[in-house]
PDB file of N, CA and C in Angstrom:
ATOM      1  N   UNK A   1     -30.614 -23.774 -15.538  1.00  0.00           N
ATOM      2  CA  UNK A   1     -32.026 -23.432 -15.515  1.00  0.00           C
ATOM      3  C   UNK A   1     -32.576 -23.449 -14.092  1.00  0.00           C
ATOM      4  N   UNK A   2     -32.207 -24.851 -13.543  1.00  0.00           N
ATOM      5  CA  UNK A   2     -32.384 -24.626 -12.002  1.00  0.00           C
ATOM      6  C   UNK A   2     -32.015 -23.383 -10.820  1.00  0.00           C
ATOM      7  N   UNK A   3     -30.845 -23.381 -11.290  1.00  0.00           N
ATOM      8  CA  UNK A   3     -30.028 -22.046 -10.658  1.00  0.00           C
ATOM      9  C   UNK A   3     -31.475 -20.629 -11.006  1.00  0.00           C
ATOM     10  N   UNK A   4     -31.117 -20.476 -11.927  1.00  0.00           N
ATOM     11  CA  UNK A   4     -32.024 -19.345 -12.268  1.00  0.00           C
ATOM     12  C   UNK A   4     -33.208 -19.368 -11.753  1.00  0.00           C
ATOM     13  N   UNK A   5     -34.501 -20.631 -11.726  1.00  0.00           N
ATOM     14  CA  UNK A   5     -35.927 -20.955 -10.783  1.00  0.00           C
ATOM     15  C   UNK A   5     -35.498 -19.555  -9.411  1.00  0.00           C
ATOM     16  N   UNK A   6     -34.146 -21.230  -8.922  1.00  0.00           N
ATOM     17  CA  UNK A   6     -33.978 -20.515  -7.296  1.00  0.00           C
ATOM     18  C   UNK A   6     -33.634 -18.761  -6.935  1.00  0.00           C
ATOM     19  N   UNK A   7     -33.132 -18.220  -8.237  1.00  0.00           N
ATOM     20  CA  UNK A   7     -32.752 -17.111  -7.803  1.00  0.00           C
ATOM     21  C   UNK A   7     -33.812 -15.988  -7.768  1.00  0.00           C
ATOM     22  N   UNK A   8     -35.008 -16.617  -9.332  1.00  0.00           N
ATOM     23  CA  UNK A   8     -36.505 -15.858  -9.026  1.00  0.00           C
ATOM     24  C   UNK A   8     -36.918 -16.261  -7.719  1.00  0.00           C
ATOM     25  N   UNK A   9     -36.931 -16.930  -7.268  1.00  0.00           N
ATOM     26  CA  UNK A   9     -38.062 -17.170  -5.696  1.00  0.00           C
ATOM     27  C   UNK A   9     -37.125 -16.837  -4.646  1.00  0.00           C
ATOM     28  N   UNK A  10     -36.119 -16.581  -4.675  1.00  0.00           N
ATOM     29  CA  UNK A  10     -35.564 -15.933  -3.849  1.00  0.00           C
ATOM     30  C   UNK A  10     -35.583 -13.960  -4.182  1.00  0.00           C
ATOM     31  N   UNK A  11     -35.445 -13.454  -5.114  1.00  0.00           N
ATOM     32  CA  UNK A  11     -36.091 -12.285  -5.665  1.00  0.00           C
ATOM     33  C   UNK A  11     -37.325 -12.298  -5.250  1.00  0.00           C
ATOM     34  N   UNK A  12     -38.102 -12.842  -5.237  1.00  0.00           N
ATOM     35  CA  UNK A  12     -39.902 -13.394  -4.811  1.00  0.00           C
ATOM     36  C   UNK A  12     -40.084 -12.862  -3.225  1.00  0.00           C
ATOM     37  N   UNK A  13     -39.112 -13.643  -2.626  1.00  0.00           N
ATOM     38  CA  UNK A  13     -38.999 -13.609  -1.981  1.00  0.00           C
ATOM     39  C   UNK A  13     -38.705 -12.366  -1.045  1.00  0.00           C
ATOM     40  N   UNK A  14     -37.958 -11.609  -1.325  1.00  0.00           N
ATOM     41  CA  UNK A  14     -37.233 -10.646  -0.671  1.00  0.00           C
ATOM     42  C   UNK A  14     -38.413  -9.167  -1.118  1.00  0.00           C
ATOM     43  N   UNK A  15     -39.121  -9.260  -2.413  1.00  0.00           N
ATOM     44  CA  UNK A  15     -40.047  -8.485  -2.643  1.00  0.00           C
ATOM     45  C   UNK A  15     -41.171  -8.977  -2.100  1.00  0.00           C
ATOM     46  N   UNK A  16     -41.574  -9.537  -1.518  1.00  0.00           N
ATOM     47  CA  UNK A  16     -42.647  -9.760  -0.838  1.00  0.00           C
ATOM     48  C   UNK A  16     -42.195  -9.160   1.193  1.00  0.00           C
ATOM     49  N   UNK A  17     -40.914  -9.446   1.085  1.00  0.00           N
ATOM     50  CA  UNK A  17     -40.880  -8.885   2.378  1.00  0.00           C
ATOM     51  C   UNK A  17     -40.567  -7.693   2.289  1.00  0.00           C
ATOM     52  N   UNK A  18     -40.110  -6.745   1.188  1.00  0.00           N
ATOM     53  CA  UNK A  18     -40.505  -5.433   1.200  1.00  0.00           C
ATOM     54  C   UNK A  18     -41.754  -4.685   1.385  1.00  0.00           C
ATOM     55  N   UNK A  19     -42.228  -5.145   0.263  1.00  0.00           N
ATOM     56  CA  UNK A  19     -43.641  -4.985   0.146  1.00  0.00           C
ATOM     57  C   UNK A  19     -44.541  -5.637   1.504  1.00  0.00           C
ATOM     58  N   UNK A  20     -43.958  -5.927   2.110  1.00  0.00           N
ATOM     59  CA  UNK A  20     -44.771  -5.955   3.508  1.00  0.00           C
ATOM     60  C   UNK A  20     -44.326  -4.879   4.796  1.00  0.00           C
ATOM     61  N   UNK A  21     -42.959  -4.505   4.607  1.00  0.00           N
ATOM     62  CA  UNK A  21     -42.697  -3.240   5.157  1.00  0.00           C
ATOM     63  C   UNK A  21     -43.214  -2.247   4.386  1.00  0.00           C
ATOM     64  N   UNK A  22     -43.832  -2.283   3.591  1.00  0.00           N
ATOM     65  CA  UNK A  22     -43.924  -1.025   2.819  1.00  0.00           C
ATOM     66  C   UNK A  22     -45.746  -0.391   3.081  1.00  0.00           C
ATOM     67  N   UNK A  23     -46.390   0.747   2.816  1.00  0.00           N
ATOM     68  CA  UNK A  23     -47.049   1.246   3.517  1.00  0.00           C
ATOM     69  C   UNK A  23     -48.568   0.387   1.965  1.00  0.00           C
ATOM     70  N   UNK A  24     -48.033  -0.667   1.391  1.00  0.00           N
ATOM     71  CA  UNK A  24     -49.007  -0.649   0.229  1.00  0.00           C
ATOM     72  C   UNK A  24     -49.608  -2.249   0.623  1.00  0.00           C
ATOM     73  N   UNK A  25     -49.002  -2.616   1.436  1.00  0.00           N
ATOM     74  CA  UNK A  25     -49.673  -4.284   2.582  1.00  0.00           C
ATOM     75  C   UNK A  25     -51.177  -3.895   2.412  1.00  0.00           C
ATOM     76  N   UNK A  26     -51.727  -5.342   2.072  1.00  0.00           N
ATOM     77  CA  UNK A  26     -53.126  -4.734   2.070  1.00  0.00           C
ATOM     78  C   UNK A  26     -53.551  -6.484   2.694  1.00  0.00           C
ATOM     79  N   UNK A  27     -53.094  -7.214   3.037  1.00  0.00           N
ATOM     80  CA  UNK A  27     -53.299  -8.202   3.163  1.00  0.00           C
ATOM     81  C   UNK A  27     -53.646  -8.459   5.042  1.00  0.00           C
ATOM     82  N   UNK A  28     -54.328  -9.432   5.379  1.00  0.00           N
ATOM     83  CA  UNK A  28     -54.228  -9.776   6.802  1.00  0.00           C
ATOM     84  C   UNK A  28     -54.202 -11.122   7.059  1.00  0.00           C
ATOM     85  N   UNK A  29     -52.853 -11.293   7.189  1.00  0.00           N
ATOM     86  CA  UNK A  29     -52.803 -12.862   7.573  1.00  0.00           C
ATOM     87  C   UNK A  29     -52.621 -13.593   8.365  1.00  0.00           C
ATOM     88  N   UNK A  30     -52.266 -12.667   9.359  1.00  0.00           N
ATOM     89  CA  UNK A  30     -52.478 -13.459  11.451  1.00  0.00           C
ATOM     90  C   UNK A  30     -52.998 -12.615  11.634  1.00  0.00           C
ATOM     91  N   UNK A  31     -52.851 -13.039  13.285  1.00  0.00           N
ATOM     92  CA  UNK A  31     -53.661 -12.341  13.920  1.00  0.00           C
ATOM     93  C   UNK A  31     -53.299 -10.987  14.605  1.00  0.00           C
ATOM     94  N   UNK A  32     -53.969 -10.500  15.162  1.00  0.00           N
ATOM     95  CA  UNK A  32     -53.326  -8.738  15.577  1.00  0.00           C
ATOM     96  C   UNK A  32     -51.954  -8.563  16.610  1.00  0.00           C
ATOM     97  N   UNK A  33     -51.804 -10.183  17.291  1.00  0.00           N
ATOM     98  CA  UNK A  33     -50.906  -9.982  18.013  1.00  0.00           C
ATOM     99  C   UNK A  33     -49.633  -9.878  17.495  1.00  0.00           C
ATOM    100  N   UNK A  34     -49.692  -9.966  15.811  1.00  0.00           N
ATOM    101  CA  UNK A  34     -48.151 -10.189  15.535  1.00  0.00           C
ATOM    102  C   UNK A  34     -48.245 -11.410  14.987  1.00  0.00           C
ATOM    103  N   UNK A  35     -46.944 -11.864  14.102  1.00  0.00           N
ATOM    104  CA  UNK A  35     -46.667 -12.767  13.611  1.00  0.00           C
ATOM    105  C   UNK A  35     -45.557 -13.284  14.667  1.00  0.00           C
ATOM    106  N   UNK A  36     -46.002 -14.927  15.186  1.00  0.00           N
ATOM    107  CA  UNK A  36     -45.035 -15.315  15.918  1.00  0.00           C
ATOM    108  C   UNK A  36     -45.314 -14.123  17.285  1.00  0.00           C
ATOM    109  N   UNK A  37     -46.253 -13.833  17.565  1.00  0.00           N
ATOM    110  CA  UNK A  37     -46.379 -12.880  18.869  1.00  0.00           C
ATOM    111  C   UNK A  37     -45.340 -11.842  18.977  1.00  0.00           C
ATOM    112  N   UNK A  38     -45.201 -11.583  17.915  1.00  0.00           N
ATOM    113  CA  UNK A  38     -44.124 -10.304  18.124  1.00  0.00           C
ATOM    114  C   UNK A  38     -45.078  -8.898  17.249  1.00  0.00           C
ATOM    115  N   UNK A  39     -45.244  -8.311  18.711  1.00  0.00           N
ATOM    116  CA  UNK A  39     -45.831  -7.235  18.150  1.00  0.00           C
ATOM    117  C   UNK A  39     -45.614  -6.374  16.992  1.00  0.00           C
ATOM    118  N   UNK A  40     -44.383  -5.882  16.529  1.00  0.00           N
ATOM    119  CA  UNK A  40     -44.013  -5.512  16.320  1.00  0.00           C
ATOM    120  C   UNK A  40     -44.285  -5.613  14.370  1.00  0.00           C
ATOM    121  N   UNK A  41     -44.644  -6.743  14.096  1.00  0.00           N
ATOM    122  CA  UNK A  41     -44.850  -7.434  13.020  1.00  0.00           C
ATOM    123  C   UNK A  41     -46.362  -7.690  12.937  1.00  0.00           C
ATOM    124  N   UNK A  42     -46.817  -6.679  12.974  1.00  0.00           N
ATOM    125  CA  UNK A  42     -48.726  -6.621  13.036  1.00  0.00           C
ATOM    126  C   UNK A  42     -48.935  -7.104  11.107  1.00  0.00           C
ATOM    127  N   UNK A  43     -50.392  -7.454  11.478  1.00  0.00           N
ATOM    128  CA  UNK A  43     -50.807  -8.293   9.769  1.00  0.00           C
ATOM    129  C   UNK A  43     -50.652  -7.617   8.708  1.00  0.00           C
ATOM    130  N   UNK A  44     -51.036  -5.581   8.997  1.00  0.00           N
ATOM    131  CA  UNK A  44     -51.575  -4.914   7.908  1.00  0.00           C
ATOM    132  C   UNK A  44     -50.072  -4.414   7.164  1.00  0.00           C
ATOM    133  N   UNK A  45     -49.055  -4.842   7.763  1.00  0.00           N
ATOM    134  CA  UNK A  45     -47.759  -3.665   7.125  1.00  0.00           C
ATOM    135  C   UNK A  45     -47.668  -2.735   7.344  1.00  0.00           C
ATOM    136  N   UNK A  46     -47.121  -1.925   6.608  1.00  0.00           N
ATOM    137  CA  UNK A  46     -47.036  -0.561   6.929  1.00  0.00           C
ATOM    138  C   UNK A  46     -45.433  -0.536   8.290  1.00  0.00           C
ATOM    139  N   UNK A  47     -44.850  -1.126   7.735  1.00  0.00           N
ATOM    140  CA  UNK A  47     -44.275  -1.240   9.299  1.00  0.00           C
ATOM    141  C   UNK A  47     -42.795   0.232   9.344  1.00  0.00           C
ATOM    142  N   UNK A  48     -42.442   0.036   8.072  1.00  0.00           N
ATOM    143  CA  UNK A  48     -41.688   1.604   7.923  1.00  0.00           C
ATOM    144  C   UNK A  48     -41.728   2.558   8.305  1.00  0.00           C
ATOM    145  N   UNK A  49     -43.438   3.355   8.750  1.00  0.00           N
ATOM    146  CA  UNK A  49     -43.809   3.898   8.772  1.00  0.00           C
ATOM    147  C   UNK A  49     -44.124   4.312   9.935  1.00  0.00           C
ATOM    148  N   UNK A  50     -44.531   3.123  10.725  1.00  0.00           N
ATOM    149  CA  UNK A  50     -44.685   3.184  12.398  1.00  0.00           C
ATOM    150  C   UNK A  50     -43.272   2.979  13.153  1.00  0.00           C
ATOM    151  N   UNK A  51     -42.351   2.102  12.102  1.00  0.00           N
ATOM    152  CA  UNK A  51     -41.222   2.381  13.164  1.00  0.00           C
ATOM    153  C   UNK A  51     -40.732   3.776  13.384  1.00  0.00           C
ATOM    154  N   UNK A  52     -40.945   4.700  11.582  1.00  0.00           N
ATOM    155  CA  UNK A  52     -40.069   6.368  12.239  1.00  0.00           C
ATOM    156  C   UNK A  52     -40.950   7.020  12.469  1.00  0.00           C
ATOM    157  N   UNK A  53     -42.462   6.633  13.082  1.00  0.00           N
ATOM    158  CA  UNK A  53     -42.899   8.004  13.345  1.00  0.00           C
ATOM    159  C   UNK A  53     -42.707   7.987  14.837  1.00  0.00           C
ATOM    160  N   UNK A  54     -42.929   9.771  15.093  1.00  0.00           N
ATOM    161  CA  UNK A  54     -42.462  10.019  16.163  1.00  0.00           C
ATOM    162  C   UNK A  54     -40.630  10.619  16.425  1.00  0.00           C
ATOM    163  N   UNK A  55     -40.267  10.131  15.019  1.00  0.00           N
ATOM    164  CA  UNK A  55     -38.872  10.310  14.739  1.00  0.00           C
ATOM    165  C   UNK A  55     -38.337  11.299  13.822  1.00  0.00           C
ATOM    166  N   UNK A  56     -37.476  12.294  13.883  1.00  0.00           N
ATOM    167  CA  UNK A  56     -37.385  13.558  12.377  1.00  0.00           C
ATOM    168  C   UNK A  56     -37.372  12.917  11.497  1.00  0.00           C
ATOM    169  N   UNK A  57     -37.194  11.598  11.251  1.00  0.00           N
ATOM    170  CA  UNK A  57     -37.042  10.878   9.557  1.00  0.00           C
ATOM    171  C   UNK A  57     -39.083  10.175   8.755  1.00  0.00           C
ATOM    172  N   UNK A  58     -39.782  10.800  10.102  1.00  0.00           N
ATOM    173  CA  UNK A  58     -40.542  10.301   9.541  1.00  0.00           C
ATOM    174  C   UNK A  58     -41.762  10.976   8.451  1.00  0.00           C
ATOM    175  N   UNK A  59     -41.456  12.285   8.139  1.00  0.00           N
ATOM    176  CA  UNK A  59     -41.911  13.170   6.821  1.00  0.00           C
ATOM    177  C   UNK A  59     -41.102  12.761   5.478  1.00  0.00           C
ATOM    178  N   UNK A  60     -39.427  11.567   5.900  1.00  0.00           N
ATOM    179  CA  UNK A  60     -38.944  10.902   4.638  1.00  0.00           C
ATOM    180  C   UNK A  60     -39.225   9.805   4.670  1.00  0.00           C
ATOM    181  N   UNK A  61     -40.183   9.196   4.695  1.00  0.00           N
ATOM    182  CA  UNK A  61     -40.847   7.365   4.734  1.00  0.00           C
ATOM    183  C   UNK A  61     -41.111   7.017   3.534  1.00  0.00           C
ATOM    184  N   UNK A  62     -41.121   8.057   2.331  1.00  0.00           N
ATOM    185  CA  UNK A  62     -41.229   7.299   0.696  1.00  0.00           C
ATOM    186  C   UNK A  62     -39.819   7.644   0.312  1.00  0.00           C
ATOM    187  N   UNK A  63     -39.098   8.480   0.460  1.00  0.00           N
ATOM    188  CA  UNK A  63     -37.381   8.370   0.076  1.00  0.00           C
ATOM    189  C   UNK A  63     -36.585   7.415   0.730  1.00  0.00           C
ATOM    190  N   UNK A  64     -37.044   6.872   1.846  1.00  0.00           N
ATOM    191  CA  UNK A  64     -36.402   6.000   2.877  1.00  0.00           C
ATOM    192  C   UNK A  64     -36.524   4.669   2.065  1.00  0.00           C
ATOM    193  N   UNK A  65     -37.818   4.507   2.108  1.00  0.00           N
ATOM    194  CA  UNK A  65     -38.465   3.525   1.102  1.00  0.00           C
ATOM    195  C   UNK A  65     -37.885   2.740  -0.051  1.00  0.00           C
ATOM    196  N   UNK A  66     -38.015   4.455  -1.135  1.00  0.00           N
ATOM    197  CA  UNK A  66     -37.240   3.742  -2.256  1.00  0.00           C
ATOM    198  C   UNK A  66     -36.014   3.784  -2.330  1.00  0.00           C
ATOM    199  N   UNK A  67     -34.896   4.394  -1.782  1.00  0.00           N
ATOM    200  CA  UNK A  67     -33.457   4.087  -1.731  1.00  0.00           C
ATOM    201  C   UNK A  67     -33.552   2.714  -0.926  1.00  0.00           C
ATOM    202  N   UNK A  68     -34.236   2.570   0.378  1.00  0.00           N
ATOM    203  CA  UNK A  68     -33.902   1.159   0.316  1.00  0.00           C
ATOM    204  C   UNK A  68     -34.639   0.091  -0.411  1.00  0.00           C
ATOM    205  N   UNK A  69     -35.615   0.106  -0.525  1.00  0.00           N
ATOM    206  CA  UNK A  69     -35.390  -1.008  -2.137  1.00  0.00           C
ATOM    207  C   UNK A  69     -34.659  -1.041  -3.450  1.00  0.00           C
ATOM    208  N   UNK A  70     -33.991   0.106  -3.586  1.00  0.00           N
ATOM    209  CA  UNK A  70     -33.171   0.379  -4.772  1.00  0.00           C
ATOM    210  C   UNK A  70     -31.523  -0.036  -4.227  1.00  0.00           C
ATOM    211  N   UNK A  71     -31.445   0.191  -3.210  1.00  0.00           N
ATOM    212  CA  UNK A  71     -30.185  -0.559  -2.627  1.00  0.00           C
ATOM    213  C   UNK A  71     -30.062  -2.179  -2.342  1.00  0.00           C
ATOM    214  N   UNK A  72     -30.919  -2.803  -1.916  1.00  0.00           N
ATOM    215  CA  UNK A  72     -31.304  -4.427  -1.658  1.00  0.00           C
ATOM    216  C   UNK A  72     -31.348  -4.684  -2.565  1.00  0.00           C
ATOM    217  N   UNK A  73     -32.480  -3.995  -4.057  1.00  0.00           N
ATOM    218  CA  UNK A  73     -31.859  -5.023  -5.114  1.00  0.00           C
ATOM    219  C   UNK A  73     -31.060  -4.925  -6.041  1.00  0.00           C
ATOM    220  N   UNK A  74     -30.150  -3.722  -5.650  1.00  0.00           N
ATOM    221  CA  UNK A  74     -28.704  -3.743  -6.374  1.00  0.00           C
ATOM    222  C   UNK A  74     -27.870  -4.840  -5.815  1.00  0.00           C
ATOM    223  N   UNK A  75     -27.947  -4.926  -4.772  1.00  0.00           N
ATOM    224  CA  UNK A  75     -27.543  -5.849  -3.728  1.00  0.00           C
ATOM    225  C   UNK A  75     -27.207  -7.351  -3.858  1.00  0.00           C
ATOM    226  N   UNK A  76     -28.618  -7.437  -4.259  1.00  0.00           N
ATOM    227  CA  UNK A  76     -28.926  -8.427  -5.180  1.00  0.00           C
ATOM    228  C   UNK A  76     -28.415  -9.165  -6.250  1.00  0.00           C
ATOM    229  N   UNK A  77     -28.857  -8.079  -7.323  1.00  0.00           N
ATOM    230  CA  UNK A  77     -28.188  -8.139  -8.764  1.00  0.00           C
ATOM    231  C   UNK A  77     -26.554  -8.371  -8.411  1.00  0.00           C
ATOM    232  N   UNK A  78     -25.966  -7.707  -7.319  1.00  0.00           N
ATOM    233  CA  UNK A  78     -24.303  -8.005  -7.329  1.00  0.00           C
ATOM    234  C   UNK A  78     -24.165  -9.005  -6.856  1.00  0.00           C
ATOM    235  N   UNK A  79     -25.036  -9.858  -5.899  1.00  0.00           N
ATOM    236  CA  UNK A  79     -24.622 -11.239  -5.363  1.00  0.00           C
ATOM    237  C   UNK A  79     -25.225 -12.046  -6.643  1.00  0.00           C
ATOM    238  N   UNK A  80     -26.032 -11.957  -7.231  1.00  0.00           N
ATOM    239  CA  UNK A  80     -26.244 -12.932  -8.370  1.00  0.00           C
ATOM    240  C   UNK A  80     -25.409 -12.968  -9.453  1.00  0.00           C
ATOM    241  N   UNK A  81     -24.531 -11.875  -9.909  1.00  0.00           N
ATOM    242  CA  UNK A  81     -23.708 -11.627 -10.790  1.00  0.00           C
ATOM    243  C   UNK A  81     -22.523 -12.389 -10.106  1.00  0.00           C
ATOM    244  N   UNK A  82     -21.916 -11.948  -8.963  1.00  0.00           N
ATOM    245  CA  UNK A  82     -20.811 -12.877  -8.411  1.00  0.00           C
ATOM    246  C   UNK A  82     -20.995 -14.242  -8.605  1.00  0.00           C
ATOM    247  N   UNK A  83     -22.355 -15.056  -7.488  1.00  0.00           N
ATOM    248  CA  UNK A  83     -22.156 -16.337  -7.840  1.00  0.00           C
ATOM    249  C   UNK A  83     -22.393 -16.735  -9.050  1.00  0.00           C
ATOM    250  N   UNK A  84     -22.751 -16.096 -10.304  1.00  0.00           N
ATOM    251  CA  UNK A  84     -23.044 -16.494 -10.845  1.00  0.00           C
ATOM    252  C   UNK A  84     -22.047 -16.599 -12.558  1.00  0.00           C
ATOM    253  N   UNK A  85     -21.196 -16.044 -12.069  1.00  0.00           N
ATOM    254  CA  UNK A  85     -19.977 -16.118 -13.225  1.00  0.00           C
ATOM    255  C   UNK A  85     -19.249 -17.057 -12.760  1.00  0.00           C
ATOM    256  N   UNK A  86     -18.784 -17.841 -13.769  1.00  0.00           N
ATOM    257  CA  UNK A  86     -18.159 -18.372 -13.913  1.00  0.00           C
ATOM    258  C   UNK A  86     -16.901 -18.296 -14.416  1.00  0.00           C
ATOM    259  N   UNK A  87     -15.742 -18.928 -13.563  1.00  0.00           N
ATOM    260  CA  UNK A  87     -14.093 -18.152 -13.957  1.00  0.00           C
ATOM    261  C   UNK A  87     -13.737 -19.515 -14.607  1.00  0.00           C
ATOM    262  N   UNK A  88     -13.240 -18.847 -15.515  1.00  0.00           N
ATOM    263  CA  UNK A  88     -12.282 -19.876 -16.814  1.00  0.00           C
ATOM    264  C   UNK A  88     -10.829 -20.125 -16.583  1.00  0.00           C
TER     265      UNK A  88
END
């Protein structure tokens, strides 16, 4: 049962840091310089979006998007399935 808690908040986890690369951040929770002063990591999200523009990939920022969240949490699901069988 424990096992399972940790593996939701770690799922929790990893969707919340999508969803903060992702262009639907609606939150502001430091300050403008960045989290940890790294610019780069501004409050509002969106960060997908500013890294490819300027770049040919950046008219694909919602296919980029969802293949990579559809890949991380396959990703996922296969590391939880591994540790999580048990061999007889």
């Amino acid at each position: 049962m424990t096992k399972r808690i940790i593996w939701m908040i770690i799922t929790f986890g990893i969707a919340a840091v999508l969803l903060y690369l992702s262009r639907f951040w609606t939150f502001d929770l430091w300050g403008r310089d960045g989290l940890f002063d790294i610019k780069e990591l501004r409050s509002k999200g969106g960060l997908l979006s500013r890294w490819l523009r300027g770049t040919p990939f950046a008219p694909f920022e919602l296919l980029i998007w969802v293949g990579g969240v559809f890949a991380i949490l396959t990703w996922l699901e296969k590391v939880y399935g591994f540790l999580g069988s048990k061999k007889q």
